[in-house]
Protein backbone atom coordinates (compact mmCIF):
# COMPACT_ATOMS: atom_id res chain seq x y z
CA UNK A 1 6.31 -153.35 84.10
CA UNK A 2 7.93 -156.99 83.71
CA UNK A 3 8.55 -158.55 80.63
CA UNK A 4 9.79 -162.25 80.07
CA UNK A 5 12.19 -162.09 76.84
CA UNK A 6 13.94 -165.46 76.80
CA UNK A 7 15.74 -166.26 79.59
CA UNK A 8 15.80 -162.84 81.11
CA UNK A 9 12.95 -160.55 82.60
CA UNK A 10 13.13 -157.03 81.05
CA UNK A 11 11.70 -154.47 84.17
CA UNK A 12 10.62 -150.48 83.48
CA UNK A 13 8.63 -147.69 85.05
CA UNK A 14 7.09 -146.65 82.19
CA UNK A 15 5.95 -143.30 83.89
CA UNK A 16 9.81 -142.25 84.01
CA UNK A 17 11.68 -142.07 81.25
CA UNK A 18 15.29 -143.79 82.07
CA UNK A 19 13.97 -146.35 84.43
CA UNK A 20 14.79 -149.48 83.18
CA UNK A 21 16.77 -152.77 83.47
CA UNK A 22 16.86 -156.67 83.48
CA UNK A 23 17.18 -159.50 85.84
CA UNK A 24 17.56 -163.73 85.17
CA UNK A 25 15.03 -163.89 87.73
CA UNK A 26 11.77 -161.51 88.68
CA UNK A 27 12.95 -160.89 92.29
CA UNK A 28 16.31 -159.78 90.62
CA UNK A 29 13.98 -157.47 88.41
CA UNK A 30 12.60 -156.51 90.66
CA UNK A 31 15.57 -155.54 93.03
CA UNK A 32 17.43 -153.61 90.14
CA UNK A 33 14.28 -151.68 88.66
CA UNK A 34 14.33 -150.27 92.47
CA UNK A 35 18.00 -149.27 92.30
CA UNK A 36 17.21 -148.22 89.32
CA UNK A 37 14.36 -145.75 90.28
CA UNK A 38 16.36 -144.35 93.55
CA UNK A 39 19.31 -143.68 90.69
CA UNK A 40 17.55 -141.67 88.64
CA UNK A 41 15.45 -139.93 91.35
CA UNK A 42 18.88 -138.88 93.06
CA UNK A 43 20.10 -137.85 89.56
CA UNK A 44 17.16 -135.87 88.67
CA UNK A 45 17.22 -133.77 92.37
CA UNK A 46 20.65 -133.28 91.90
CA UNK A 47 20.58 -131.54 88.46
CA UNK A 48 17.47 -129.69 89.51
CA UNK A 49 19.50 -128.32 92.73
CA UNK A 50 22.12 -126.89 90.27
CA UNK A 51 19.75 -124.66 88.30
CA UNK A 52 17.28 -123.79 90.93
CA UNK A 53 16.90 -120.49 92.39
CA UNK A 54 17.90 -120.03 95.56
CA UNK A 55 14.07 -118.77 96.95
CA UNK A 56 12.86 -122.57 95.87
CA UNK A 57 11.28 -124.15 98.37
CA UNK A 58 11.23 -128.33 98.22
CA UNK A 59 8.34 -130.23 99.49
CA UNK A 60 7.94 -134.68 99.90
CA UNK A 61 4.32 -135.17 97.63
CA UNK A 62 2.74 -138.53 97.77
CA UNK A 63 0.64 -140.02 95.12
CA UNK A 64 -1.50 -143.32 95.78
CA UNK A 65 -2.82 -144.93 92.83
């Protein structure tokens, strides 16, 4: 999602909790709310890691909506 709030464009995923940021211009928006996402996703694998069991197996899933 992009929202224009004065002179800045306010950009979330509002799926994910966390994912969220600003740019002056959409592309910047745009650019960071990507960063943003791979941040989190990284974050959230990594603190999953720590507290899985050892017998869990990870699999890629992808959703098309």
């Amino acid at each position: 999602m992009f929202e224009k709030r004065g002179r800045w464009y306010v950009a979330y995923v509002e799926e994910i909790p966390g994912v969220n940021t600003q740019g002056r211009t959409l592309a910047e928006a745009r650019r960071n709310l990507r960063e943003a996402l791979q941040l989190i996703l990284e974050t959230n694998r990594q603190l999953a890691s720590q507290h899985s069991p050892q017998a869990t197996r990870r699999e890629p899933v992808t959703v098309e909506v």
